[in-house]
N, C-alpha and C. Protein backbone atom coordinates (compact mmCIF):
# COMPACT_ATOMS: atom_id res chain seq x y z
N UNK A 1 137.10 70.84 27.36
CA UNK A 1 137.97 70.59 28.50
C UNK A 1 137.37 69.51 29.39
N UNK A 2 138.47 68.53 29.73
CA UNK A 2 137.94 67.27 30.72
C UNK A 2 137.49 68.28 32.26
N UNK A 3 136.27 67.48 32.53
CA UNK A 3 136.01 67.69 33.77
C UNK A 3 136.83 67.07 34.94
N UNK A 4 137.54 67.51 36.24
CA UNK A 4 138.26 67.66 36.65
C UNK A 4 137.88 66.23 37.93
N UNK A 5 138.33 65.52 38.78
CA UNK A 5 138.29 64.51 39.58
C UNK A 5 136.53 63.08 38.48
N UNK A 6 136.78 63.29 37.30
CA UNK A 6 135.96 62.71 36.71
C UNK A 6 136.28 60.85 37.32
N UNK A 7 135.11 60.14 37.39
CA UNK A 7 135.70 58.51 37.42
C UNK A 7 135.29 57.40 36.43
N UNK A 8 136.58 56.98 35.89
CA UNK A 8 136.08 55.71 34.96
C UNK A 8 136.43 54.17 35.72
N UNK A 9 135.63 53.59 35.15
CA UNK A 9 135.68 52.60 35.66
C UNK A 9 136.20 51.58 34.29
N UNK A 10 137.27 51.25 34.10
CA UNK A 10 138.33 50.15 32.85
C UNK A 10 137.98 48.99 33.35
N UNK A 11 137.12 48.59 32.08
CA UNK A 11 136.77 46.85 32.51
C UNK A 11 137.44 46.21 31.06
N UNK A 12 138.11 45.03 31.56
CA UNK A 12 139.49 44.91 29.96
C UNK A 12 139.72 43.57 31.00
N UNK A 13 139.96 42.26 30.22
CA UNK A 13 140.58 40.87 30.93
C UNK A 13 141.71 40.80 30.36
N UNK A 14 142.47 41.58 30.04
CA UNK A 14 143.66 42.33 29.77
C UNK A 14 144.44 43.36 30.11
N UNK A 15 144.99 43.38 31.28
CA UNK A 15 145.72 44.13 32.16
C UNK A 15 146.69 45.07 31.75
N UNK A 16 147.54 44.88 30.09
CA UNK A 16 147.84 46.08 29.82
C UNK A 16 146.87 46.97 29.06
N UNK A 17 146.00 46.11 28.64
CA UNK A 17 144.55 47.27 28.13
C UNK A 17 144.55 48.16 29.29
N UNK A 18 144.07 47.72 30.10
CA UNK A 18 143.71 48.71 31.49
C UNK A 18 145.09 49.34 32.01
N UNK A 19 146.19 49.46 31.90
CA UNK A 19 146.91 49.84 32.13
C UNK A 19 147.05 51.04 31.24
N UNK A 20 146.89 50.66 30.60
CA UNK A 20 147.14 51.69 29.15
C UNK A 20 146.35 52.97 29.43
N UNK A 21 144.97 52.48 29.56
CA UNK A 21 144.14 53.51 29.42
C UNK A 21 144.15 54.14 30.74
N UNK A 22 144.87 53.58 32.06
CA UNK A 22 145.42 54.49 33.16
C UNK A 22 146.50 55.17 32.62
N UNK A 23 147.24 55.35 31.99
CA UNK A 23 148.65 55.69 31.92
C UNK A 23 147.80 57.08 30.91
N UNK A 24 147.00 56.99 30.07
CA UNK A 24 146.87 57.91 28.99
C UNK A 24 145.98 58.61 30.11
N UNK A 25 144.94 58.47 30.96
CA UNK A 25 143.99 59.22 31.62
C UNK A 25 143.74 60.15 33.08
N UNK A 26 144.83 58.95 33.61
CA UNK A 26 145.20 60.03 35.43
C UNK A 26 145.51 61.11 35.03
N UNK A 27 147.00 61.04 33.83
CA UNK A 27 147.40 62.93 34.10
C UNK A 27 146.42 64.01 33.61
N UNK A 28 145.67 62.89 33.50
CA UNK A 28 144.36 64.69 33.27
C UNK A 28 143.56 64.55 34.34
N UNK A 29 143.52 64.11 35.50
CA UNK A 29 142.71 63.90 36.23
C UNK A 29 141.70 63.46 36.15
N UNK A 30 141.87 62.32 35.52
CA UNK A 30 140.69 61.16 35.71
C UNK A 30 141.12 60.25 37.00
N UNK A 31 140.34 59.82 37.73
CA UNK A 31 140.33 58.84 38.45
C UNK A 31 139.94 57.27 38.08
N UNK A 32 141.00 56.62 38.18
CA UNK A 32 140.58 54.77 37.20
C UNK A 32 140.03 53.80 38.15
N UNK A 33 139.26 53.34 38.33
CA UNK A 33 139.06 51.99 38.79
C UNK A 33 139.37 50.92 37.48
N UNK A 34 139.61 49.44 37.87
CA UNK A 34 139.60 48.76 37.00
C UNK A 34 139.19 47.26 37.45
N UNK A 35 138.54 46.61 36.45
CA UNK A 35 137.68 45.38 36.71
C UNK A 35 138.51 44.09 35.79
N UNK A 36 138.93 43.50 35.87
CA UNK A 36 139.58 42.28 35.01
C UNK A 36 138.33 41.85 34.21
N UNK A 37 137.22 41.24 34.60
CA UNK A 37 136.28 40.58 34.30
C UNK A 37 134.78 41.21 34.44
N UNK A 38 134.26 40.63 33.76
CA UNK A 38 132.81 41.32 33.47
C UNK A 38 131.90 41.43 34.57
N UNK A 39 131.88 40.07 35.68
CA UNK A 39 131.35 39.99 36.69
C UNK A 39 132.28 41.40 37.87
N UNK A 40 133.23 41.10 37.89
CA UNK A 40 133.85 41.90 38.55
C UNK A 40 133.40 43.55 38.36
N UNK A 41 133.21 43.54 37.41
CA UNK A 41 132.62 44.86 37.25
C UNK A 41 131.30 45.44 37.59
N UNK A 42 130.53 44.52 37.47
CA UNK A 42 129.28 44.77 37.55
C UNK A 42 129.17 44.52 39.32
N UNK A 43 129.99 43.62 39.82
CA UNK A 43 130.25 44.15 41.48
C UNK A 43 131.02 45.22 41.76
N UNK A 44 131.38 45.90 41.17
CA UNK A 44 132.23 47.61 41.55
C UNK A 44 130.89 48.67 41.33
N UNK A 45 130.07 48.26 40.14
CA UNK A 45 129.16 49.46 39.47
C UNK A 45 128.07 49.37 40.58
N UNK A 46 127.57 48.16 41.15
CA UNK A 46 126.49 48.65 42.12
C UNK A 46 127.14 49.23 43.71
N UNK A 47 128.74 48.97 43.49
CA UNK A 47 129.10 49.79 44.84
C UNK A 47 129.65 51.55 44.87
N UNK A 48 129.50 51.55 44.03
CA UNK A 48 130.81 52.73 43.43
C UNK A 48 129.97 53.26 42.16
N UNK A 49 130.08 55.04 42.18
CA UNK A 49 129.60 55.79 41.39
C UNK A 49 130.56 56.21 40.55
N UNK A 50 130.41 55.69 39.14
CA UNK A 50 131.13 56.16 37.82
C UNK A 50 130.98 57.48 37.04
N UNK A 51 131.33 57.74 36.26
CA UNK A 51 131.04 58.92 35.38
C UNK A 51 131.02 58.45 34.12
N UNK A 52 131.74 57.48 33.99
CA UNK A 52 131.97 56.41 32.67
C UNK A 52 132.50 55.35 33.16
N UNK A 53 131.83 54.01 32.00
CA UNK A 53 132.39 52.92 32.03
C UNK A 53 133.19 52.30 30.68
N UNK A 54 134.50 51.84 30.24
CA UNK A 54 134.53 51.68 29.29
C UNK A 54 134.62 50.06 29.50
N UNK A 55 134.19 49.39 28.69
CA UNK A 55 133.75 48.23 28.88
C UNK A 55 134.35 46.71 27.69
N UNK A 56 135.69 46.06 28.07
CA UNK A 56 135.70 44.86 26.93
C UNK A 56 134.59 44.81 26.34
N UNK A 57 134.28 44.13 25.25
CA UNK A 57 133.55 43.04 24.62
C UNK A 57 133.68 41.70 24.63
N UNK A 58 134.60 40.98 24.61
CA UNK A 58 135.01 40.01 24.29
C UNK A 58 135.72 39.51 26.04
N UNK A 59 135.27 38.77 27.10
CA UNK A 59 135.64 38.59 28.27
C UNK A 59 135.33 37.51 28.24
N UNK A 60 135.94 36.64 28.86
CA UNK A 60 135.36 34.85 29.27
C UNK A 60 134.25 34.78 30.41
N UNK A 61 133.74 34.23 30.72
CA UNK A 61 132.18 33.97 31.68
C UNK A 61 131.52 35.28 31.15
N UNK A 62 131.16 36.46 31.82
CA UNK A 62 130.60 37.21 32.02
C UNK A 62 131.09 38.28 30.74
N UNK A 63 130.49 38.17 29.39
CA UNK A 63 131.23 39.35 28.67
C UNK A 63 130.68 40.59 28.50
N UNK A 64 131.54 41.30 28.18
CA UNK A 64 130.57 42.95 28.36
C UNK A 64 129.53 42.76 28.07
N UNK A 65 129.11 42.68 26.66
CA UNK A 65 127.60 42.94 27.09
C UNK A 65 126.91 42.60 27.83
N UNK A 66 126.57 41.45 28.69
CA UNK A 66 126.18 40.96 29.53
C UNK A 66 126.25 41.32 30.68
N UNK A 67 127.74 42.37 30.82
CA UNK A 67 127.75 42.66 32.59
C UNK A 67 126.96 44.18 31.82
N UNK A 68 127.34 44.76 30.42
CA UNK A 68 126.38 46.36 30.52
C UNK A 68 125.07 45.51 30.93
N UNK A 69 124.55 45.22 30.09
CA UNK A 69 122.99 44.52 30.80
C UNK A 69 122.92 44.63 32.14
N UNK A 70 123.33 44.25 32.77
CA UNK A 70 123.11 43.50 33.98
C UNK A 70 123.00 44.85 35.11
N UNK A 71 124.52 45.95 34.68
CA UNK A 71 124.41 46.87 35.29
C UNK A 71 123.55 48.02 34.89
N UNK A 72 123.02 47.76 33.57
CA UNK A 72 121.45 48.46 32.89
C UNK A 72 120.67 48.11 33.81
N UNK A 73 120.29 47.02 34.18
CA UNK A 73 119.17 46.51 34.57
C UNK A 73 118.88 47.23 36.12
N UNK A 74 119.33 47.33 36.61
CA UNK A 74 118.99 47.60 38.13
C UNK A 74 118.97 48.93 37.82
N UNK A 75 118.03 49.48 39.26
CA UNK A 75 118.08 51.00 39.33
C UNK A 75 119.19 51.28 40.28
N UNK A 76 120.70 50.86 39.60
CA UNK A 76 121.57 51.18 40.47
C UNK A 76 122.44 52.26 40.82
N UNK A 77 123.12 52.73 40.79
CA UNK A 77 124.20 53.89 41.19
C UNK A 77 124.80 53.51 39.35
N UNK A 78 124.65 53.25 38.35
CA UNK A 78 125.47 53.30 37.23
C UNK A 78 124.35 52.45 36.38
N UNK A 79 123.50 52.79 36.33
CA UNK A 79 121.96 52.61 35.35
C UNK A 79 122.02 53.58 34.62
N UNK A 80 122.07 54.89 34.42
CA UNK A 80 122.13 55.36 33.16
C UNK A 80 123.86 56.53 33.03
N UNK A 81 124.61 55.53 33.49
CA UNK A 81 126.13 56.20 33.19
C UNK A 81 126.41 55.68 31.69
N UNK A 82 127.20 56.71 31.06
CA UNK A 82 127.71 55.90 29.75
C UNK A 82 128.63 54.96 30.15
N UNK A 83 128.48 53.57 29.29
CA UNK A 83 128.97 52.64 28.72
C UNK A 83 129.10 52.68 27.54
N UNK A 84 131.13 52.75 27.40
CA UNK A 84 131.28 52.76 26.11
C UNK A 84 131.68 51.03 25.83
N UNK A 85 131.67 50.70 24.92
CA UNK A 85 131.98 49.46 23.88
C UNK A 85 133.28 49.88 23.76
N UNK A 86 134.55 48.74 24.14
CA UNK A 86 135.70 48.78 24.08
C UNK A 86 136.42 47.75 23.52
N UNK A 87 136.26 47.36 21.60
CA UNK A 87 136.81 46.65 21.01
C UNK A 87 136.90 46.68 19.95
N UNK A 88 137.84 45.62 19.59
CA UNK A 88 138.64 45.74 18.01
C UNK A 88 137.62 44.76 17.02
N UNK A 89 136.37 44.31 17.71
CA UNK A 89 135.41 43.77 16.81
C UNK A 89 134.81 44.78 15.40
N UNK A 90 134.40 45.81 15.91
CA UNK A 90 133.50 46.52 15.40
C UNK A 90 133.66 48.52 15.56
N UNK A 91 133.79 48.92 14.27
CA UNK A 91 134.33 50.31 14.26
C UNK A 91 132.82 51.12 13.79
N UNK A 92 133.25 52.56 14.23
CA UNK A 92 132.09 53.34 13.44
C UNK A 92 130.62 53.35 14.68
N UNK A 93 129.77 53.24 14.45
CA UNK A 93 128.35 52.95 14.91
C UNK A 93 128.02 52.18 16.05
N UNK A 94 127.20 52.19 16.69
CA UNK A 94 127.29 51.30 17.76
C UNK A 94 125.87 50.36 16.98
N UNK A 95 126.08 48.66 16.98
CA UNK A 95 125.44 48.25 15.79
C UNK A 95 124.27 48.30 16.91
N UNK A 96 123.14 47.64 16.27
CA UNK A 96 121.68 47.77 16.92
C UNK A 96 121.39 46.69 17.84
N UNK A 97 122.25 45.50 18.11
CA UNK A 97 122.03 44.93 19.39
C UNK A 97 122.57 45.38 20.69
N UNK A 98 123.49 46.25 20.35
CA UNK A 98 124.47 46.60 21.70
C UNK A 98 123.86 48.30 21.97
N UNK A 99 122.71 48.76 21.17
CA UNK A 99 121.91 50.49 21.52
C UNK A 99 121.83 50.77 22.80
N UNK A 100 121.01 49.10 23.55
CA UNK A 100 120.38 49.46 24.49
C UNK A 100 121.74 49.69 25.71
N UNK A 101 122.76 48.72 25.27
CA UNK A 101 123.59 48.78 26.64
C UNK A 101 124.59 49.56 26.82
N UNK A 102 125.26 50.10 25.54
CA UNK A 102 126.71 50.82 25.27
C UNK A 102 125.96 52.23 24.31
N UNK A 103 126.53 53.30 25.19
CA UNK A 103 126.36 54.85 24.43
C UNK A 103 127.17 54.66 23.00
N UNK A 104 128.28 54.49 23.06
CA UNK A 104 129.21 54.24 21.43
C UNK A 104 130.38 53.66 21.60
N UNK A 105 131.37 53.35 20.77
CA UNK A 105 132.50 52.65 21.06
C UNK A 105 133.69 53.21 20.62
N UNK A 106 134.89 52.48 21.66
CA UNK A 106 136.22 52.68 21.55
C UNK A 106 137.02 51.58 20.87
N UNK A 107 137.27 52.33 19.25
CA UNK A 107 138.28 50.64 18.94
C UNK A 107 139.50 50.34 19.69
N UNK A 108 139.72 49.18 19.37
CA UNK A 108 141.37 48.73 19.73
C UNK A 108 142.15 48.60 18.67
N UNK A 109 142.88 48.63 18.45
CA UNK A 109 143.98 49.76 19.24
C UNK A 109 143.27 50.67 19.44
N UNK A 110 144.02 51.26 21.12
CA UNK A 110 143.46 52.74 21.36
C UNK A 110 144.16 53.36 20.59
N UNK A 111 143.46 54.80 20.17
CA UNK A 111 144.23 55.93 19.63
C UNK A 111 143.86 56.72 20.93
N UNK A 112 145.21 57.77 21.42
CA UNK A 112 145.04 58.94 22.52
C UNK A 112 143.91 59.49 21.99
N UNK A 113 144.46 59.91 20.72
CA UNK A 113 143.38 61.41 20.68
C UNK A 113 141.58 60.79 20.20
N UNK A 114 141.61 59.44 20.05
CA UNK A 114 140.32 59.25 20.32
C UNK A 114 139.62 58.83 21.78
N UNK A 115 140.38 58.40 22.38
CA UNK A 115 140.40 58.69 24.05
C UNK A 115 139.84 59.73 24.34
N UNK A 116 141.05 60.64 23.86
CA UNK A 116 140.19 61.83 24.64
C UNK A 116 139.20 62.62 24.17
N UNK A 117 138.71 62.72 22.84
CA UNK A 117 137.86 63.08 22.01
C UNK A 117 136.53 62.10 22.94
N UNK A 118 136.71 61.04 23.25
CA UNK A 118 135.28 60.16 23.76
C UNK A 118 135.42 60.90 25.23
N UNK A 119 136.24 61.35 25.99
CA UNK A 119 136.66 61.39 27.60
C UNK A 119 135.57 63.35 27.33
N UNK A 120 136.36 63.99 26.45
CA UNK A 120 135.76 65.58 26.73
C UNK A 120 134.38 65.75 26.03
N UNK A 121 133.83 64.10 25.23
CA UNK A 121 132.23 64.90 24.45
C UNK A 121 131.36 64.02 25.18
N UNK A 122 131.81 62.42 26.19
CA UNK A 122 130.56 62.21 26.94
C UNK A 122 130.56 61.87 28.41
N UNK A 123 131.77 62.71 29.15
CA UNK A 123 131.48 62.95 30.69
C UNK A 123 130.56 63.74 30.79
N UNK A 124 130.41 64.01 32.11
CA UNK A 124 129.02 64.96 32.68
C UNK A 124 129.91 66.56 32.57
N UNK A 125 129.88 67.52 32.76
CA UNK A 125 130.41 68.33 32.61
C UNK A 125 131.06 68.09 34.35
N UNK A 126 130.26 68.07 35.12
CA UNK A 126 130.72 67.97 37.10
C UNK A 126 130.52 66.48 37.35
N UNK A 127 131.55 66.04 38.40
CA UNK A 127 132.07 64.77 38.63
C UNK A 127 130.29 64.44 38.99
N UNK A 128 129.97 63.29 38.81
CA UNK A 128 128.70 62.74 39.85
C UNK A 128 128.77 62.40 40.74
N UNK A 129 130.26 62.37 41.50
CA UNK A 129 130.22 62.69 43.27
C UNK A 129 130.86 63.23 44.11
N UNK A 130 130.59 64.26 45.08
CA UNK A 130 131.18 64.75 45.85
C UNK A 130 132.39 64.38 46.14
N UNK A 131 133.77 65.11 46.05
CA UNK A 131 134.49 64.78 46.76
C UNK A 131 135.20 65.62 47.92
N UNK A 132 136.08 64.92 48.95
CA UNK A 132 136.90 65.87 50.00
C UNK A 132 137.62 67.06 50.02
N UNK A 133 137.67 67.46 48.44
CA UNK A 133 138.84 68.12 48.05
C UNK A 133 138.12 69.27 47.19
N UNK A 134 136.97 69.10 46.86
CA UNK A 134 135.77 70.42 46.59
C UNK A 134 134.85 70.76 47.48
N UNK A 135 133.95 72.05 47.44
CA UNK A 135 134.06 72.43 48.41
C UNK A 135 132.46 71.82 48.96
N UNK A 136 131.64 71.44 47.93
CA UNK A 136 130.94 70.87 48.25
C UNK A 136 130.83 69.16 48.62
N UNK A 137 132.21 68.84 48.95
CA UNK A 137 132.47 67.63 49.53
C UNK A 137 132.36 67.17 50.60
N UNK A 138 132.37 65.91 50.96
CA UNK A 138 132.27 65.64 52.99
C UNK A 138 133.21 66.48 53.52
N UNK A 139 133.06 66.70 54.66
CA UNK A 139 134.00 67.47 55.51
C UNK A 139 133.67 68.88 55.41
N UNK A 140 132.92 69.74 54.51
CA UNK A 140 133.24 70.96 54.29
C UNK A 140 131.58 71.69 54.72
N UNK A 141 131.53 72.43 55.09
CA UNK A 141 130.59 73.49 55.23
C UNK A 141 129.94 73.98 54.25
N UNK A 142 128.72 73.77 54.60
CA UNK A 142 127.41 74.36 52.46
C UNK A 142 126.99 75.11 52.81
């Protein structure tokens, strides 16, 4: 079972990619951010705490791997969140240059039920941040 106010962060320079994978993921209560571009992303990940990132490959300037790197690299708020690999390059395995930056990958075409098969075996079981609406959230009494 998906963990409940979970957050991904859809990085895709393809807007119905990211659309898509909002449309298949809110009604379970995921929460989406989304990044057009690789740089763009890697300015959301040091502001904003993920639970997952699923991440293009293939982006102009800044391409995934390069923004996972980048947001590997720092000891930031999304240094050791999964990053999945999100492309129609490469199926199966995550090959041995991309170990260090991407946990495993999502082909393209999405399939739902591999969506959610990746969404219920590598979130955290509890969101990684507080929110208003649990009880250990701002506003509430511990």
């Amino acid at each position: 079972m998906m963990p409940k106010l979970a957050k991904l962060l859809v990085v895709d320079d393809e807007p119905a990619n990211r659309d898509l994978v909002r449309h298949i993921v809110e009604p379970l209560g995921v929460e989406v951010t989304d990044a057009g571009s690789g740089s763009e992303a890697v300015s959301v990940a040091r502001s904003e705490r993920f639970d997952m990132i699923l991440m293009d490959i293939r982006m102009p300037v800044v391409d995934g791997p390069a923004a996972a790197s980048l947001i590997r690299s720092k000891a930031g708020l999304n240094a050791s969140t999964p990053i999945v690999a999100f492309t129609a390059d490469v199926a199966g395995e995550t090959p041995p240059p991309w170990r260090s930056m991407f946990n495993t990958i999502l082909a393209k075409p999405i399939v739902t039920a591999d969506l959610f098969r990746l969404l219920e075996t590598r979130l955290p079981p509890e969101p990684s941040r507080p929110r208003a609406d649990r009880p250990d959230g701002p506003g509430r009494a511990g």
